[in-house]
Protein backbone atom coordinates (compact mmCIF):
# COMPACT_ATOMS: atom_id res chain seq x y z
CA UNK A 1 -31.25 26.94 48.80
CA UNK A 2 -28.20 27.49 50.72
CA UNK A 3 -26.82 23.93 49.94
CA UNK A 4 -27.25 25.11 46.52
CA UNK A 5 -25.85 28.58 46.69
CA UNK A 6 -22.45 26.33 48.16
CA UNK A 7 -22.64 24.19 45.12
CA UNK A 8 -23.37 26.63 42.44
CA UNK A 9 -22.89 24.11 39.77
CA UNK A 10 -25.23 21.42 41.05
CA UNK A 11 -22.60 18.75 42.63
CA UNK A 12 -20.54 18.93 39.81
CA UNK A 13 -16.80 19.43 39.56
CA UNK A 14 -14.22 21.12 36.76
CA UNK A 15 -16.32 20.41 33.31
CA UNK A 16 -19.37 19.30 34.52
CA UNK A 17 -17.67 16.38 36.76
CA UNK A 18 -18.97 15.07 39.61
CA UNK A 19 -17.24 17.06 42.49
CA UNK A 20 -14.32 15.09 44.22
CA UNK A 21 -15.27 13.95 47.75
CA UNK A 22 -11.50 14.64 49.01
CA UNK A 23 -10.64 17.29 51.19
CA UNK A 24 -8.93 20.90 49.57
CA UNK A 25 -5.21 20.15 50.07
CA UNK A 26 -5.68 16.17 49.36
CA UNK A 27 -4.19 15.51 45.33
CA UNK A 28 -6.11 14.24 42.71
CA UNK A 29 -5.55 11.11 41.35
CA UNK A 30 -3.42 11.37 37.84
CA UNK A 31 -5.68 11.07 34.89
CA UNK A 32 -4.36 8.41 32.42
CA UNK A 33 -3.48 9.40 28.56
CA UNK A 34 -6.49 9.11 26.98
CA UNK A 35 -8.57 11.04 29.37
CA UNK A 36 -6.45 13.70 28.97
CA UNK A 37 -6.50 13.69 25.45
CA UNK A 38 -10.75 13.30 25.37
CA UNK A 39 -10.74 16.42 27.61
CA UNK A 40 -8.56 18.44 25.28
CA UNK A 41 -10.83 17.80 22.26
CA UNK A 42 -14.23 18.47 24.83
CA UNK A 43 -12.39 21.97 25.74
CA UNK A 44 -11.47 22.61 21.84
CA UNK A 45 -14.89 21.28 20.33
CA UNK A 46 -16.68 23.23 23.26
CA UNK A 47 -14.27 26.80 21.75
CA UNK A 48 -15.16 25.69 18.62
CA UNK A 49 -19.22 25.63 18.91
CA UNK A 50 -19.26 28.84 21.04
CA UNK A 51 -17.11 30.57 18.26
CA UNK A 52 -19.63 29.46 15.35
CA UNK A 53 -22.67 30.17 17.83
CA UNK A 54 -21.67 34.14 17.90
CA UNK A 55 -20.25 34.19 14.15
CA UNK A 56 -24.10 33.34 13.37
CA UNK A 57 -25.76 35.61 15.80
CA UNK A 58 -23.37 38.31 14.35
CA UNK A 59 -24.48 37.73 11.02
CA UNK A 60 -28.55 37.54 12.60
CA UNK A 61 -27.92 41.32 14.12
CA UNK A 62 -26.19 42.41 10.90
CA UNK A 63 -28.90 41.09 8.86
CA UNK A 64 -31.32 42.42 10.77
CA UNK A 65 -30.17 46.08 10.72
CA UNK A 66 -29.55 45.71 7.07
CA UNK A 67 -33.19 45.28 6.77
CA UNK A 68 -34.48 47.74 8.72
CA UNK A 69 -32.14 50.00 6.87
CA UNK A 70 -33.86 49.22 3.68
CA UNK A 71 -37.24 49.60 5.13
CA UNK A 72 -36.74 53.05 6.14
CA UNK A 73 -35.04 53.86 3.07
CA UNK A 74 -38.19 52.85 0.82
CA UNK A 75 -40.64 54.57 3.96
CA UNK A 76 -38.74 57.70 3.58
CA UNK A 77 -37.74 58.10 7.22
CA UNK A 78 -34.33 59.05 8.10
CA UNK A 79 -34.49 57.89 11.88
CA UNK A 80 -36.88 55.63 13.21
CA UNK A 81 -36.31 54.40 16.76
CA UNK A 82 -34.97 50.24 16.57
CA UNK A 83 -37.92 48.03 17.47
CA UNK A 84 -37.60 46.48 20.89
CA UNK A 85 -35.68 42.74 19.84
CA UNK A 86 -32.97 44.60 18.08
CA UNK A 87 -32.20 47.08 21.02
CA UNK A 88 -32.38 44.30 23.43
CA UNK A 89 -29.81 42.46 21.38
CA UNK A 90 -27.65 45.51 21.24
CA UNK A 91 -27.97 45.54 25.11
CA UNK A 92 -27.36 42.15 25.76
CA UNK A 93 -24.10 42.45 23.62
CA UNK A 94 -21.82 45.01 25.86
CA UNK A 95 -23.35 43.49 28.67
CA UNK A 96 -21.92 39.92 27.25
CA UNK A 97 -19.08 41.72 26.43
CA UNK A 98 -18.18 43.32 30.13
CA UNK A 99 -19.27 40.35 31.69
CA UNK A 100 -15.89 39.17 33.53
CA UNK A 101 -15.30 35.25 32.35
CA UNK A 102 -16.08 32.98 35.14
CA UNK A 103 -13.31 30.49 35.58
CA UNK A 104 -13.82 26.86 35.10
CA UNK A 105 -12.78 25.81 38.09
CA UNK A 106 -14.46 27.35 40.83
CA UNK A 107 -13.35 26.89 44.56
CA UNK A 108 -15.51 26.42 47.48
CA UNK A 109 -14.65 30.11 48.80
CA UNK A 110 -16.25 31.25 45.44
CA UNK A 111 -19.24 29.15 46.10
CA UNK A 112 -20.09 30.46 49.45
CA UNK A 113 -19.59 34.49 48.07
CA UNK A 114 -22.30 33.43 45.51
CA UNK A 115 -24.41 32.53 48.50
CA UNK A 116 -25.96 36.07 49.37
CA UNK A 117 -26.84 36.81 46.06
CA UNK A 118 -28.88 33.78 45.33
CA UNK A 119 -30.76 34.17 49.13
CA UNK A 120 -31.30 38.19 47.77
CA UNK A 121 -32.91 36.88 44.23
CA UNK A 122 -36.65 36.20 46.06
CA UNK A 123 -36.89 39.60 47.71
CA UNK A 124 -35.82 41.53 45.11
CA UNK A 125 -38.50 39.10 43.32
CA UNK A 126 -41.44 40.35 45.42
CA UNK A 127 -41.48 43.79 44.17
CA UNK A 128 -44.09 44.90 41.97
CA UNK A 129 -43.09 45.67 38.10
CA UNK A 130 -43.24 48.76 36.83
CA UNK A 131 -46.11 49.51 34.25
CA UNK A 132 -45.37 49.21 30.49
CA UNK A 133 -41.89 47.22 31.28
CA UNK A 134 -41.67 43.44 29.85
CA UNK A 135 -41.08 41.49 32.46
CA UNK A 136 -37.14 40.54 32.46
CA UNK A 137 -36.43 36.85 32.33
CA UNK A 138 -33.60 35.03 34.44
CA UNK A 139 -30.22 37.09 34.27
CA UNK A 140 -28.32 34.57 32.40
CA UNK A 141 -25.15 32.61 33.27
CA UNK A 142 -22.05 35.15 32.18
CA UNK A 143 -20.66 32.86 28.97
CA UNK A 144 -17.07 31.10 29.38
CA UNK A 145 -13.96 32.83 28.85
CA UNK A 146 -12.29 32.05 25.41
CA UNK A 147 -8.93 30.08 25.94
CA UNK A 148 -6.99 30.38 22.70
CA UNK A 149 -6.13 27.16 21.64
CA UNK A 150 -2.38 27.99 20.91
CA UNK A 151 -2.42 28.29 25.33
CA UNK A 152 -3.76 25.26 25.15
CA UNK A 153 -1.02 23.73 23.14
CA UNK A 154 1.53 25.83 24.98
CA UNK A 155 0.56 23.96 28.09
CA UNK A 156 1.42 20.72 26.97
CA UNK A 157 4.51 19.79 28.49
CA UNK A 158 6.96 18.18 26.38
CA UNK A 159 8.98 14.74 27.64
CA UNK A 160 12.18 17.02 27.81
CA UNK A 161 10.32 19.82 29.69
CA UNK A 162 9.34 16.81 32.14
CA UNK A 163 13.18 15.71 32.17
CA UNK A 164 14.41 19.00 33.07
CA UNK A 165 11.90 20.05 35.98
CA UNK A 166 12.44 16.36 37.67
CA UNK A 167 16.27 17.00 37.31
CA UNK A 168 15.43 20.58 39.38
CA UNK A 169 13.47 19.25 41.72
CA UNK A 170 15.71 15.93 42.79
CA UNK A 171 19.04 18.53 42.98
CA UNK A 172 16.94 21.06 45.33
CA UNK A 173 14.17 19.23 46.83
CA UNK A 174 11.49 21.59 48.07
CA UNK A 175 8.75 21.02 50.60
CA UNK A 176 5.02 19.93 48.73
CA UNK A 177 3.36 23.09 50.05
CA UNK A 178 6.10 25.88 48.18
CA UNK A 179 5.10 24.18 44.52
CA UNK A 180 1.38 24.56 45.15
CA UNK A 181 0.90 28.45 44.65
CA UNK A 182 2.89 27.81 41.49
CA UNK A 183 0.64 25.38 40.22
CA UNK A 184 -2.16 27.77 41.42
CA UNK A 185 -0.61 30.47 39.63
CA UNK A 186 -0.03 28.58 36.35
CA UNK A 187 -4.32 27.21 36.79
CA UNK A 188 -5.02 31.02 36.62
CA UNK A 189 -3.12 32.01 33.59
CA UNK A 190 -4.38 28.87 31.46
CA UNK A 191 -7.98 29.14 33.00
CA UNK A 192 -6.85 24.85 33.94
CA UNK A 193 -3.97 23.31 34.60
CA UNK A 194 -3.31 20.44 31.79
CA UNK A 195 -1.45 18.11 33.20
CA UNK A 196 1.58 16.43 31.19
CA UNK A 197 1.26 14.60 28.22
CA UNK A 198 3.94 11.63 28.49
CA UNK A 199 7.05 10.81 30.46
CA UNK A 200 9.87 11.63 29.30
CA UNK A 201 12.48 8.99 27.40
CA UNK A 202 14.13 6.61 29.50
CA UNK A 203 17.31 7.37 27.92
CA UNK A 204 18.50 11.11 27.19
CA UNK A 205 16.64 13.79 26.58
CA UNK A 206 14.73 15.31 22.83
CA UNK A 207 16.12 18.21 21.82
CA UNK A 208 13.41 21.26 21.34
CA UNK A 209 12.50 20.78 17.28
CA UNK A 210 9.65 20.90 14.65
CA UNK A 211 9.73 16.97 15.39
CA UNK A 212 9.67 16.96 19.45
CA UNK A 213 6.76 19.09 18.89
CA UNK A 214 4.92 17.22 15.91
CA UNK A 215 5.68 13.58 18.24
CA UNK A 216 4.14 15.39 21.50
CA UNK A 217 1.19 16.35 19.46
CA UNK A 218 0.71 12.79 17.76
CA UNK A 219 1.10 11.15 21.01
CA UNK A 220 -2.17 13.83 22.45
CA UNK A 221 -4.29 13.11 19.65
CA UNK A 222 -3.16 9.78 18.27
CA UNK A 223 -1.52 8.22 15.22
CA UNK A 224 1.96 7.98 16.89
CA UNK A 225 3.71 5.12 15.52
CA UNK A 226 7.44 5.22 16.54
CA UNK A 227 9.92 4.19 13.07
CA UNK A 228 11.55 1.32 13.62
CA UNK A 229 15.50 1.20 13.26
CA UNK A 230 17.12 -0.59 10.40
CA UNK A 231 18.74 -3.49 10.97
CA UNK A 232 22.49 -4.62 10.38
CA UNK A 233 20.92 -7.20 7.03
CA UNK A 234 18.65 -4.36 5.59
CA UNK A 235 21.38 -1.57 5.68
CA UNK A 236 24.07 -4.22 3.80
CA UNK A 237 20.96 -5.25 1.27
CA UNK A 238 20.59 -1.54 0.68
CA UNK A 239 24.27 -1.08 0.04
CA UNK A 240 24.02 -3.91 -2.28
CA UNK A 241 21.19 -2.84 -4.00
CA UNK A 242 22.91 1.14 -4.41
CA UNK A 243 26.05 -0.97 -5.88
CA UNK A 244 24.28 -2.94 -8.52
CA UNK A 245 22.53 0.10 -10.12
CA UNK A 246 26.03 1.87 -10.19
CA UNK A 247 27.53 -0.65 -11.57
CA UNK A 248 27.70 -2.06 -14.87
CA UNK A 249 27.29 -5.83 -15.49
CA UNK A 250 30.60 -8.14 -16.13
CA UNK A 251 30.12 -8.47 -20.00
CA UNK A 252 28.33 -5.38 -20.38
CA UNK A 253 31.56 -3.06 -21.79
CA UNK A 254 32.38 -6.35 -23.81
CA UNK A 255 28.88 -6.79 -25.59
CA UNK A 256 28.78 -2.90 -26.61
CA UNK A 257 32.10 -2.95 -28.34
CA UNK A 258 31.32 -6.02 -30.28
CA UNK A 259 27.76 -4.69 -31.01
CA UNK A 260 29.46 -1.81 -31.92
CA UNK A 261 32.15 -3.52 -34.23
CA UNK A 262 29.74 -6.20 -35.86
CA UNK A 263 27.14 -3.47 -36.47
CA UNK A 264 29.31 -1.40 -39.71
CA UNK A 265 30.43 -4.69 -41.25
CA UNK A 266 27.05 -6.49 -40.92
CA UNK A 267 25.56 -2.94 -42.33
CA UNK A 268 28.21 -2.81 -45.74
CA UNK A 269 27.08 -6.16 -46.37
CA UNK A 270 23.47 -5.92 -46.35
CA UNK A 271 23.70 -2.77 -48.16
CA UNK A 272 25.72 -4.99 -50.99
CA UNK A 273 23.49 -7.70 -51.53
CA UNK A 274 20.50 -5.33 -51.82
CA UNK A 275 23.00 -3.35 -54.79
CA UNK A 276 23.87 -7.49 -56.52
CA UNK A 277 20.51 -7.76 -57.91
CA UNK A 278 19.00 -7.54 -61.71
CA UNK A 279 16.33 -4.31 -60.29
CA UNK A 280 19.66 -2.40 -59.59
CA UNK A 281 21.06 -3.06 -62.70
CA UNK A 282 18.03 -2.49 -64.67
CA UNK A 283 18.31 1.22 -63.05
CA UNK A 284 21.41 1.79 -63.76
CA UNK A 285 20.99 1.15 -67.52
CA UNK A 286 17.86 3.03 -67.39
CA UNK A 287 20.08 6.20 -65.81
CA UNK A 288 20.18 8.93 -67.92
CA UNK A 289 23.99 9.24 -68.98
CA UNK A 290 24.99 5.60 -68.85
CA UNK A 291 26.87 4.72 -71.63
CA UNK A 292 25.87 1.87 -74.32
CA UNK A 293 27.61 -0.64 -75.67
CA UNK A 294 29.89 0.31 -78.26
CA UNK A 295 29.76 -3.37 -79.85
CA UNK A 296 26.38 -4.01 -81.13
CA UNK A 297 24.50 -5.13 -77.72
CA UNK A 298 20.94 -3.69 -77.64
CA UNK A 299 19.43 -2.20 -74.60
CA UNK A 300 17.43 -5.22 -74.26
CA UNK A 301 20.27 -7.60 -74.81
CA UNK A 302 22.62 -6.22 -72.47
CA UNK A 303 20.04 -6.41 -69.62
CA UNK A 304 19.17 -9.91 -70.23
CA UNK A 305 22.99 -11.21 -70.41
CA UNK A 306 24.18 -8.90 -67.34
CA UNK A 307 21.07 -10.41 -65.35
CA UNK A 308 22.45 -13.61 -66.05
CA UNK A 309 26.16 -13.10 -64.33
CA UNK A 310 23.90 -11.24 -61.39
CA UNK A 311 21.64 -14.34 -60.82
CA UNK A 312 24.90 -16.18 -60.59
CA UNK A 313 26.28 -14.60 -57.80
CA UNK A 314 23.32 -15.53 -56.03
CA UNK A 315 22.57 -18.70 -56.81
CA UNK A 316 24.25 -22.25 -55.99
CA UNK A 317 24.99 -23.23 -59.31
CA UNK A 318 28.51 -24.39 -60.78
CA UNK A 319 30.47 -22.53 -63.68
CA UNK A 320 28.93 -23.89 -66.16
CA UNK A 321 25.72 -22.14 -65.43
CA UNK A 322 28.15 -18.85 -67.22
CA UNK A 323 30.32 -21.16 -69.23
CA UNK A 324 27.18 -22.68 -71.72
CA UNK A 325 25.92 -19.29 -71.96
CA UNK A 326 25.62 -18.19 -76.12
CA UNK A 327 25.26 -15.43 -78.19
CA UNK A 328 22.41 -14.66 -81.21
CA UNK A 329 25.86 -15.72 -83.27
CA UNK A 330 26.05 -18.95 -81.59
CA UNK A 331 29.70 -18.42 -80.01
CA UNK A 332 30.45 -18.34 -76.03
CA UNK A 333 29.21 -15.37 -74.37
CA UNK A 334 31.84 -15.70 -71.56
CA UNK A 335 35.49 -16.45 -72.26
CA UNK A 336 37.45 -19.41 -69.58
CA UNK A 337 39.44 -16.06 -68.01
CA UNK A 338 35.89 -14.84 -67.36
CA UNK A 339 33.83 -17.24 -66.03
CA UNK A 340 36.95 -18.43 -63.66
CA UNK A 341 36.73 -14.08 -62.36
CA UNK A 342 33.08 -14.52 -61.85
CA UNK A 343 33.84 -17.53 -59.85
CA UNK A 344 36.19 -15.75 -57.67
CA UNK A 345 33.67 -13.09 -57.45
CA UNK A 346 30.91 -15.23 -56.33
CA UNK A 347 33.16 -17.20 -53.58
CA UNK A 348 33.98 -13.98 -52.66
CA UNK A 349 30.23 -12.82 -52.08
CA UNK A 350 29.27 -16.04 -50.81
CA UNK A 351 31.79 -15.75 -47.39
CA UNK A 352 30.64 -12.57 -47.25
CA UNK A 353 27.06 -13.28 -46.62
CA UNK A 354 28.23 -16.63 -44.37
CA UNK A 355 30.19 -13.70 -41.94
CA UNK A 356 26.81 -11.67 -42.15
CA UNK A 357 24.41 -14.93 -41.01
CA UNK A 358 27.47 -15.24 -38.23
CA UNK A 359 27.70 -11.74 -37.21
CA UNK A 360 23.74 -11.38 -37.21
CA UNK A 361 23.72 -14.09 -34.49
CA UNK A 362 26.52 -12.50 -32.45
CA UNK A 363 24.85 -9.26 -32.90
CA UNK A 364 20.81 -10.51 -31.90
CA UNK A 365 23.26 -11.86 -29.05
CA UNK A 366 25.04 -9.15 -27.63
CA UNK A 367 21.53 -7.20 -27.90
CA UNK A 368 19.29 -10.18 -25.82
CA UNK A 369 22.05 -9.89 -23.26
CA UNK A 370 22.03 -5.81 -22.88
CA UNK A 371 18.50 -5.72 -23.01
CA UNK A 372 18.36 -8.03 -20.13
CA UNK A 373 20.93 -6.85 -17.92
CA UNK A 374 21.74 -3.17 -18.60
CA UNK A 375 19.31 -0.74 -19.26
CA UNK A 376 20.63 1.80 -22.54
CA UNK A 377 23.34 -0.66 -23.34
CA UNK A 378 21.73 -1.38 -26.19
CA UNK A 379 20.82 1.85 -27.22
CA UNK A 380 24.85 3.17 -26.16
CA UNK A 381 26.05 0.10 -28.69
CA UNK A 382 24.28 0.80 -31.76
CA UNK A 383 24.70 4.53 -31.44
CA UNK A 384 28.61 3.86 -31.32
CA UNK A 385 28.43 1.49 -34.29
CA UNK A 386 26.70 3.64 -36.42
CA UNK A 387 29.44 6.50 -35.64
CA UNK A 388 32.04 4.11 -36.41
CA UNK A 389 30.07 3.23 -39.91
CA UNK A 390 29.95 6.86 -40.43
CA UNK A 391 33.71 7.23 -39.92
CA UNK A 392 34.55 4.08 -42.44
CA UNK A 393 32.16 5.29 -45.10
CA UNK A 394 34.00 9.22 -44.98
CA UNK A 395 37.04 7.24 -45.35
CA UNK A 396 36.13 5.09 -48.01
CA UNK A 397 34.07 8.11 -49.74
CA UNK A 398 37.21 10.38 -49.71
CA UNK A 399 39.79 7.28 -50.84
CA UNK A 400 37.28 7.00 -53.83
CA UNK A 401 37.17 10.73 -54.60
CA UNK A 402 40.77 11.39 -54.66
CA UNK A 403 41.52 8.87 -57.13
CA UNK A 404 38.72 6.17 -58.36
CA UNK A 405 41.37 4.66 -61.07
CA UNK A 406 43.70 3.62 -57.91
CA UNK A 407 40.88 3.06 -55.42
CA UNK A 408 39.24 -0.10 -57.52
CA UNK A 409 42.63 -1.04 -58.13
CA UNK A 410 43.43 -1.72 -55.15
CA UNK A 411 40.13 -3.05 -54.51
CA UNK A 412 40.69 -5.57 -56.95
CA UNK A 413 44.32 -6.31 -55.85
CA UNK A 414 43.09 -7.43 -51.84
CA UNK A 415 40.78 -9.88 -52.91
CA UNK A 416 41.73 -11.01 -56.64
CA UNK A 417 44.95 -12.36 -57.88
CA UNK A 418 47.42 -10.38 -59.99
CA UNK A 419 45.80 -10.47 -63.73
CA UNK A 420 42.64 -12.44 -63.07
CA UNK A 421 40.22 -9.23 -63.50
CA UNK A 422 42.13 -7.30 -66.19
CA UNK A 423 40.08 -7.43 -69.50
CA UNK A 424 39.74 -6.50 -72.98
CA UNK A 425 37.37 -3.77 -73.73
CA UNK A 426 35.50 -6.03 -75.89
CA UNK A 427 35.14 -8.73 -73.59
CA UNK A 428 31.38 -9.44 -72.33
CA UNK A 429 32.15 -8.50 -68.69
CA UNK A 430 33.60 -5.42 -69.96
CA UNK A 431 30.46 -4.47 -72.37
CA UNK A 432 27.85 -5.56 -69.67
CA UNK A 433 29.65 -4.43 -66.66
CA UNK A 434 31.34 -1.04 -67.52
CA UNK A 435 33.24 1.29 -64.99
CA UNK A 436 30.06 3.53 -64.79
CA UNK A 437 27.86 0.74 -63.09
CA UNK A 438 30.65 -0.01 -60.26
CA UNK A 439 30.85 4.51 -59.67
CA UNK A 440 27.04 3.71 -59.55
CA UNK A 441 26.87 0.62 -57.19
CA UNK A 442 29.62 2.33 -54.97
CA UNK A 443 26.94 4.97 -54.10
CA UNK A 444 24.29 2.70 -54.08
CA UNK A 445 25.97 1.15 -51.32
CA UNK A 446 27.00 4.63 -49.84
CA UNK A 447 22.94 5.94 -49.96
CA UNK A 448 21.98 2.87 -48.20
CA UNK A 449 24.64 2.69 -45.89
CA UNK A 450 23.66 6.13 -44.89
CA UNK A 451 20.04 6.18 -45.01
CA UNK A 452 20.94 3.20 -41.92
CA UNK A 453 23.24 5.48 -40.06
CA UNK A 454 20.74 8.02 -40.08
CA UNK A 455 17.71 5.98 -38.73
CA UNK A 456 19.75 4.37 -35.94
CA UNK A 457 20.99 8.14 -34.55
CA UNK A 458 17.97 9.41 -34.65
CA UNK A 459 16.62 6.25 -32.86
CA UNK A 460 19.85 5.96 -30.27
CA UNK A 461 20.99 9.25 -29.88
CA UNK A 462 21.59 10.12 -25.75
CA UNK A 463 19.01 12.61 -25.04
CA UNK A 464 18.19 13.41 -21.47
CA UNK A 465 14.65 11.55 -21.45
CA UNK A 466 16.14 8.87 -22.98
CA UNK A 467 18.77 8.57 -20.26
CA UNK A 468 16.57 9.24 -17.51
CA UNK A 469 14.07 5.95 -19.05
CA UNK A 470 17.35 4.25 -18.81
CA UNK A 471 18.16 5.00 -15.47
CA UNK A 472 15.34 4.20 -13.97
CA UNK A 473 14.90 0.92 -15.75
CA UNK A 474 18.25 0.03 -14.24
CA UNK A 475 17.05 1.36 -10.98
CA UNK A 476 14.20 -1.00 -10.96
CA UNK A 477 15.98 -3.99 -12.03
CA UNK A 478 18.53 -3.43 -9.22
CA UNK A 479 15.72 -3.30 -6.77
CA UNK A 480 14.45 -6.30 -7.82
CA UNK A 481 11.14 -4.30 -9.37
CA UNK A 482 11.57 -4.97 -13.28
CA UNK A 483 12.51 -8.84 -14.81
């Protein structure tokens, strides 16, 4: 028994150790990394479990006295005496409470004061008990202190902290024996001393931030991975990479204007061959307010002769597809001064619709190559061509309002010789093709040319979420993400 009253905790050291064999005043060997860091989650998982064990025998005693409440409420008794477990756990409690905590580390001076006490516990056993009194069972052990675990944290020493104190102690060396009631000092304020974490940096010292902190704490409980420095190559690849999605491609400017130019003339021309076609012209002599012929042709006539110099234009037959045209009276419905205008006319339509095969192609062009290389380009070009459309057609629109006599005349005079389209009034072109049908095919051509710009800038126009899609195409293709 008195070996045991020496060695209160049964041979065991700090934490349930085995008790070091070394005498008082010899050091203890350092502890590597991870043992330190297993014995800081033992001390928190041990706070932890004693917290949760009196949280639920809180709730118990509060559940308890609920209870009884609620029976003596429904007995009718205002104060009954507690029964016996409840006032012995409302005893135990203070005492608990008052109990000083006994420090984890005990020293052998504290074992040999414990000595008299445990050689007192059998005499004080011999005495009888006193009647009617339970008999009290073994005074339990006086529970562990709580050690908050900020002081825990707080104790870690951080590499700089390290840096500093070895500075201090190599410019005033001290003897061993004036640092040991500091350390014995610091062992009662934390309950144990931790010892430090790391060593500090090789070179220089970290300054005291969120991240000195957050690296101490990954290098206690694990997960530290240091980031690795980018090399020389990957910051000039990055550079690169930031300079190609800033920058536009060499023939990017170049493809959007000639998108942008091809796209009104390509447009006008379409919108004319849809308006040179027999359907057109059948509505416009159906329009209510279009004159008839003043001559003798019939509704019906007039429709089947004009289809005829329509068909023409489109076809690949000669002049003499108008030229042995006749009428009910067996004479020639087309005159030599005629069918020589309508074969003007339909050399005239027939380069146009060459330039619109060629300017299709450079167009379906200039869009492959923005679509692969600049991200919006496409979407920048057509929007600009149909504003430029827009502008031409107010132009032409206002030219024709001002003065229609002088604006076909001068039509006429760019692409026709001087007194190759002037006619009699009773002439066939005249009767089948009067000045009402070209006012009508001019805003034919007008509607359509509209009802185009109007689908493109709705399609095209530069909102923001369009612009952002476009950015971050571009981003991706500069990155090498997207094709």
């Amino acid at each position: 028994m008195a070996e045991a009253a020496k060695n209160p905790t049964g041979g065991q050291g700090d934490a349930g150790q085995p008790a070091s064999a070394s005498p008082e005043g010899a050091p203890r060997p350092k502890a590597s990394l991870s043992q330190k860091a297993e014995e800081l989650a033992a001390r928190l998982e041990a706070h932890k479990n004693q917290a949760q064990a009196e949280a639920a025998k809180d709730a118990a005693a509060k559940e308890a006295a609920r209870k009884d409440a609620v029976r003596r409420a429904m007995s009718g008794k205002t104060a009954d005496p507690a029964p016996p477990e409840a006032a012995k756990a409302a005893a135990e409690k203070p005492e608990a409470a008052k109990a000083p905590a006994a420090p984890l580390a005990q020293k052998p001076a504290a074992g040999k004061q414990a000595a008299p006490a445990n050689t007192a516990a059998p005499a004080s056993a011999g005495k009888p008990v006193a009647a009617g009194k339970p008999a009290s069972a073994e005074p339990a052990a006086p529970p562990k202190a709580k050690e908050p675990v900020e002081d825990v944290i707080r104790a870690i020493k951080l590499p700089h902290e390290i840096e500093a104190e070895k500075k201090a102690k190599s410019q005033s060396p001290a003897p061993a024996t004036s640092v040991q009631p500091h350390v014995e000092e610091q062992s009662t304020n934390t309950a144990q001393q931790v010892p430090p974490v790391s060593v500090a940096p090789k070179t220089g010292s970290l300054p005291t931030t969120k991240a000195a902190v957050a690296q101490a704490r990954n290098r206690v409980f694990g997960s530290y991975e240091p980031e690795p420095e980018r090399s020389e190559a990957a910051v000039q690849r990055r550079v690169a990479r930031e300079r190609a999605l800033n920058s536009k491609p060499p023939l990017g400017r170049t493809a959007q204007v000639i998108v942008a130019l091809v796209f009104p003339l390509l447009t006008l021309i379409t919108a004319i061959r849809l308006i040179a076609t027999p359907a057109f012209l059948a509505l416009s002599y159906a329009r209510p307010g279009f004159p008839s012929d003043s001559f003798g042709f019939t509704d019906a006539e007039r429709l089947t002769y004009g289809s005829y110099g329509v068909d023409y234009l489109n076809n690949f037959a000669g002049p003499e597809y108008l030229a042995g045209l006749k009428l009910s009276t067996g004479s020639a419905m087309f005159t030599d001064g005629e069918v020589q205008h309508m074969v003007d006319v339909k050399n005239l339509i027939g380069f146009a619709y060459i330039l619109a095969l060629v300017l299709a192609l450079i167009l379906l062009i200039g869009v492959w190559y923005l679509a692969k290389r600049y991200a919006g380009g496409v979407r920048r070009a057509l929007f600009s061509g149909a504003i430029l459309t827009l502008a031409m057609i107010a132009v032409l629109a206002v030219a024709a309002l001002l003065g229609w006599e002088t604006f076909f005349t001068q039509f006429h005079a760019l692409f026709f010789s001087e007194g190759s389209w002037t006619f009699s009034v009773r002439d066939t072109l005249i009767r089948l093709y009067p000045e009402q049908f070209w006012m009508d095919s001019a805003i034919g051509i007008a509607v359509l040319v509209l009802a185009t710009i109007a689908i493109v800038l709705a399609s095209c126009w530069p909102t923001g979420r369009r612009r952002e899609a476009s950015r971050l195409r571009q981003e991706a293709r500069a990155f090498g993400i997207g094709n």
